[in-house]
C-alpha atoms as a PDB file:
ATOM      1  CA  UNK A   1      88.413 -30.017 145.536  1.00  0.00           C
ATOM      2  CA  UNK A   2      85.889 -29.440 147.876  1.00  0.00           C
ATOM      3  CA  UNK A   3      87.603 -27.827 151.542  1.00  0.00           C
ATOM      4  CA  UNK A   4      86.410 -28.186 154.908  1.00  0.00           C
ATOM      5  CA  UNK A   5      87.740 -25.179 156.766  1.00  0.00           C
ATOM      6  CA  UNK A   6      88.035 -25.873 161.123  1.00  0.00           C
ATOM      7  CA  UNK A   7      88.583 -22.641 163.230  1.00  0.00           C
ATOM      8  CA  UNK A   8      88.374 -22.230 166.687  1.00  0.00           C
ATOM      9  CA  UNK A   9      91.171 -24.061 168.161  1.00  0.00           C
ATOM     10  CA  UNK A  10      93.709 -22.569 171.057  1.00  0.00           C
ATOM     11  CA  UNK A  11      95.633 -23.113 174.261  1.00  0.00           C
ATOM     12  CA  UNK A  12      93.477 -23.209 177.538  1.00  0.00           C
ATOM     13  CA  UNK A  13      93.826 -23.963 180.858  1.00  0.00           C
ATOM     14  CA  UNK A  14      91.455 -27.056 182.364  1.00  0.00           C
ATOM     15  CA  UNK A  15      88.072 -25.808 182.861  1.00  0.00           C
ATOM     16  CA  UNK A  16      87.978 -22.974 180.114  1.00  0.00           C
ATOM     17  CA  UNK A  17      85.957 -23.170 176.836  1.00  0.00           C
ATOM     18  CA  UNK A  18      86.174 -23.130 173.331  1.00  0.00           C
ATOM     19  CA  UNK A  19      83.921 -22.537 170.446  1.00  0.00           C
ATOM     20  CA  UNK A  20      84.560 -24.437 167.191  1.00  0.00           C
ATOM     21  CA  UNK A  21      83.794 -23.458 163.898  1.00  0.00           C
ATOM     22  CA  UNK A  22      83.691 -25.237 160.106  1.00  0.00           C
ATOM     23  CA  UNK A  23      82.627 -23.744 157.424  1.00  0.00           C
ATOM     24  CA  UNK A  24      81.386 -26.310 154.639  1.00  0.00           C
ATOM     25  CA  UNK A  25      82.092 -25.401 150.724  1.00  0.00           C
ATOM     26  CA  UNK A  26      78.617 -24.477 149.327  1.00  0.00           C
ATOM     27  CA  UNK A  27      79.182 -27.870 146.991  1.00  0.00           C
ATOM     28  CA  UNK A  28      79.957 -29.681 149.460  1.00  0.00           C
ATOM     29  CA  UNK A  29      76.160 -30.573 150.203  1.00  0.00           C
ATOM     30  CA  UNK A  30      75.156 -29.238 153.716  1.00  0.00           C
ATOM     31  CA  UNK A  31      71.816 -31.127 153.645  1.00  0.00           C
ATOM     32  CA  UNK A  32      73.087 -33.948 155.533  1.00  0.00           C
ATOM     33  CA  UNK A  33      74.135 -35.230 158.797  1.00  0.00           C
ATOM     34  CA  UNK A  34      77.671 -33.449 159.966  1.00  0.00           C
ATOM     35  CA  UNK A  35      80.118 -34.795 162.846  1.00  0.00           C
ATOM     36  CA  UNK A  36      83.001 -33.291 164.941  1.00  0.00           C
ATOM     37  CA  UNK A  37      85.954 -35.944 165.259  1.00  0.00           C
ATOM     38  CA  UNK A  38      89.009 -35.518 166.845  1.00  0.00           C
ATOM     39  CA  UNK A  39      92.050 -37.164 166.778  1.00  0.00           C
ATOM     40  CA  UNK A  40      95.315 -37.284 169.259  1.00  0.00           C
ATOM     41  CA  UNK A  41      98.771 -38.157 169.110  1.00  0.00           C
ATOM     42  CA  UNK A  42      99.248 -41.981 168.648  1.00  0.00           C
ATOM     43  CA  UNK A  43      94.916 -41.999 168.775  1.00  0.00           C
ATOM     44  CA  UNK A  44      92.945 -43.061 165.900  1.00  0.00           C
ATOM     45  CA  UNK A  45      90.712 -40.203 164.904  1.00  0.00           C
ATOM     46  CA  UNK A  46      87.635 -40.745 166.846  1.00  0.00           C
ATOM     47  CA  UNK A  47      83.524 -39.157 166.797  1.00  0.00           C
ATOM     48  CA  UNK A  48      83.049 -36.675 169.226  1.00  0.00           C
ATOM     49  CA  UNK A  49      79.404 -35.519 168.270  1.00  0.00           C
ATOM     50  CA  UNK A  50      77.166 -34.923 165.485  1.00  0.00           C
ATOM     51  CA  UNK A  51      74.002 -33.193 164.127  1.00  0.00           C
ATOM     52  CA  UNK A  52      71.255 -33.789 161.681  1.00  0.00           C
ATOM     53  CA  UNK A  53      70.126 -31.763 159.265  1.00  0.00           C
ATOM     54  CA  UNK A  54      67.075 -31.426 161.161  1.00  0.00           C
ATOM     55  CA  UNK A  55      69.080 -30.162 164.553  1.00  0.00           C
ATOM     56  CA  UNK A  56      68.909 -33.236 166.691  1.00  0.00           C
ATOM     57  CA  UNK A  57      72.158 -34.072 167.189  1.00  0.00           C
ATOM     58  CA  UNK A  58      74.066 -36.872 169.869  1.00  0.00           C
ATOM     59  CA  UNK A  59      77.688 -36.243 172.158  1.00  0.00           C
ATOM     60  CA  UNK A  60      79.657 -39.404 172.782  1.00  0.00           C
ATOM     61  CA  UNK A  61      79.924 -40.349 176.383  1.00  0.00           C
ATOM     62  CA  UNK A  62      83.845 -38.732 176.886  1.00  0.00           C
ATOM     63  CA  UNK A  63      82.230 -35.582 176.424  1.00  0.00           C
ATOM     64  CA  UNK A  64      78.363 -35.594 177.108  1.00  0.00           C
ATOM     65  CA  UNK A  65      77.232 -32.888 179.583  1.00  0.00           C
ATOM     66  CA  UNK A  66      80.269 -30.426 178.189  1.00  0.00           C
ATOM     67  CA  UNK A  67      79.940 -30.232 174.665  1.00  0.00           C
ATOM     68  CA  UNK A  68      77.348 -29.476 172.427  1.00  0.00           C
ATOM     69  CA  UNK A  69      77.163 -29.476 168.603  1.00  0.00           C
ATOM     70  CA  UNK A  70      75.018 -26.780 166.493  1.00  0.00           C
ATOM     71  CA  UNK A  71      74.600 -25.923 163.105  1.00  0.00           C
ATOM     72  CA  UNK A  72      73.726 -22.511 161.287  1.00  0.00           C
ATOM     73  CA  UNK A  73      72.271 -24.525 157.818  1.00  0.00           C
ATOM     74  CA  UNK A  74      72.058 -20.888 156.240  1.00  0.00           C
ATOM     75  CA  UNK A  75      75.571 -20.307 156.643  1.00  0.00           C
ATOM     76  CA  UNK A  76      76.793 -23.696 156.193  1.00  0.00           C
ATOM     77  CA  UNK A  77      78.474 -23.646 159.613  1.00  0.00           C
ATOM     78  CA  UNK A  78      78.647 -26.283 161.971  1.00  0.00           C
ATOM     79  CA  UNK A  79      79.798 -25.884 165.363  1.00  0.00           C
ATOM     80  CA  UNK A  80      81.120 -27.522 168.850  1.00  0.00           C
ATOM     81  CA  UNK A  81      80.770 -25.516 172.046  1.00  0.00           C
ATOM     82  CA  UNK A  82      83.199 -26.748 174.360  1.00  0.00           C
ATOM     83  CA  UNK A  83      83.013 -26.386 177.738  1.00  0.00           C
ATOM     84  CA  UNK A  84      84.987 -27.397 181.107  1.00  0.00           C
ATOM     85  CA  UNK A  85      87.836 -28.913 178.949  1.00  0.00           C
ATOM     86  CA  UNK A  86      89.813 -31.284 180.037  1.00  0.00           C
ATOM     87  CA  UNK A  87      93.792 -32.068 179.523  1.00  0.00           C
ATOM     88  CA  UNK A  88      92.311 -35.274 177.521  1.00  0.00           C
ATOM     89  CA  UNK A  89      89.909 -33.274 175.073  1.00  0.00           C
ATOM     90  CA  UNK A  90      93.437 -31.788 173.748  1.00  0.00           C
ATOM     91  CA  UNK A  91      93.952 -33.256 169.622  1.00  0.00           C
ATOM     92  CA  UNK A  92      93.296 -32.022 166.760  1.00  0.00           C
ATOM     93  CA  UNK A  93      89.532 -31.541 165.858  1.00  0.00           C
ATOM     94  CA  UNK A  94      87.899 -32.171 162.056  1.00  0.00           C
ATOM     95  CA  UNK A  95      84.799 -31.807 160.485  1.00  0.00           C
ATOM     96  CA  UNK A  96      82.969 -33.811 158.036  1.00  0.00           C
ATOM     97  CA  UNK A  97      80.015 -35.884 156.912  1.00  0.00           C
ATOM     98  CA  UNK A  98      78.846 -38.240 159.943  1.00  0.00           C
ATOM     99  CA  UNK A  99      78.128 -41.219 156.951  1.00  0.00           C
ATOM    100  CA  UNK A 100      80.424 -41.158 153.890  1.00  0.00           C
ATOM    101  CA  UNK A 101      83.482 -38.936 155.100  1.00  0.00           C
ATOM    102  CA  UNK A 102      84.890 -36.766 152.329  1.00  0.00           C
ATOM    103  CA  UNK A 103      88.589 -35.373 152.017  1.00  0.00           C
ATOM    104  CA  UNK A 104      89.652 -33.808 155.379  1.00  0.00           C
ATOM    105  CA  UNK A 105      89.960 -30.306 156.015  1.00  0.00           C
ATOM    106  CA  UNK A 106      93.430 -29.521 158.188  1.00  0.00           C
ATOM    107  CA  UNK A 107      91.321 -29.690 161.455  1.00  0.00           C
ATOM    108  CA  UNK A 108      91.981 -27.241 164.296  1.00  0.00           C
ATOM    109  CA  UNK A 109      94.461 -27.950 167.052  1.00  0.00           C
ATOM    110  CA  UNK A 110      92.792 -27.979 170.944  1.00  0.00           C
ATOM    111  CA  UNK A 111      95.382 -28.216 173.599  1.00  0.00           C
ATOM    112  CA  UNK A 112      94.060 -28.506 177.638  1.00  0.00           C
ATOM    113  CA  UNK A 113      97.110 -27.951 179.899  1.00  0.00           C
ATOM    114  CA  UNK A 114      97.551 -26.065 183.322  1.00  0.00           C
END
């Protein structure tokens, strides 16, 4: 079964960043457009950003202006730079297809507290 794999996650203060990795099976299918969701207790899991194959890639409003979404297609590795977090970025943060979500991988836990 194919396995997203998240990395990155941690315990900051407000204000610090965070770099997010996934790396994507190499059967998975790469070629294709790839999202960051996160989900927090009692939330339903909800889009945070994502990125085409070609690079252009969109933030949702909560988090335009900190975050930013890249891709290494080479490497199959998708990433979220997070910046100035906030206590209400904390949750638990997945990978996957942006259309036509596969299995989830166990996501990597952010948590934004002073």
């Amino acid at each position: 079964q194919v396995q997203l794999v998240e990395s990155g996650g941690g315990l900051v203060r407000p204000g610090q960043s965070l770099k997010l990795e996934c790396q994507v099976p190499e059967d998975f299918g790469f070629d294709r457009p790839m999202a960051w969701y996160r989900q927090s207790p009692g939330n339903q899991r909800e889009l945070v950003a994502y990125i085409t194959s070609g690079g252009t890639s969109n933030v949702e409003n909560p988090v335009k202006g900190r975050f930013t979404i890249a891709r290494d297609n080479s490497k199959r590795i998708l990433y979220l730079q997070m910046n100035n977090l906030k206590p209400e970025d904390s949750g638990r943060y997945f990978c996957n297809r942006m259309y036509g979500v596969t299995a989830w991988g166990p996501g990597t836990q952010v948590a934004v507290s002073s």
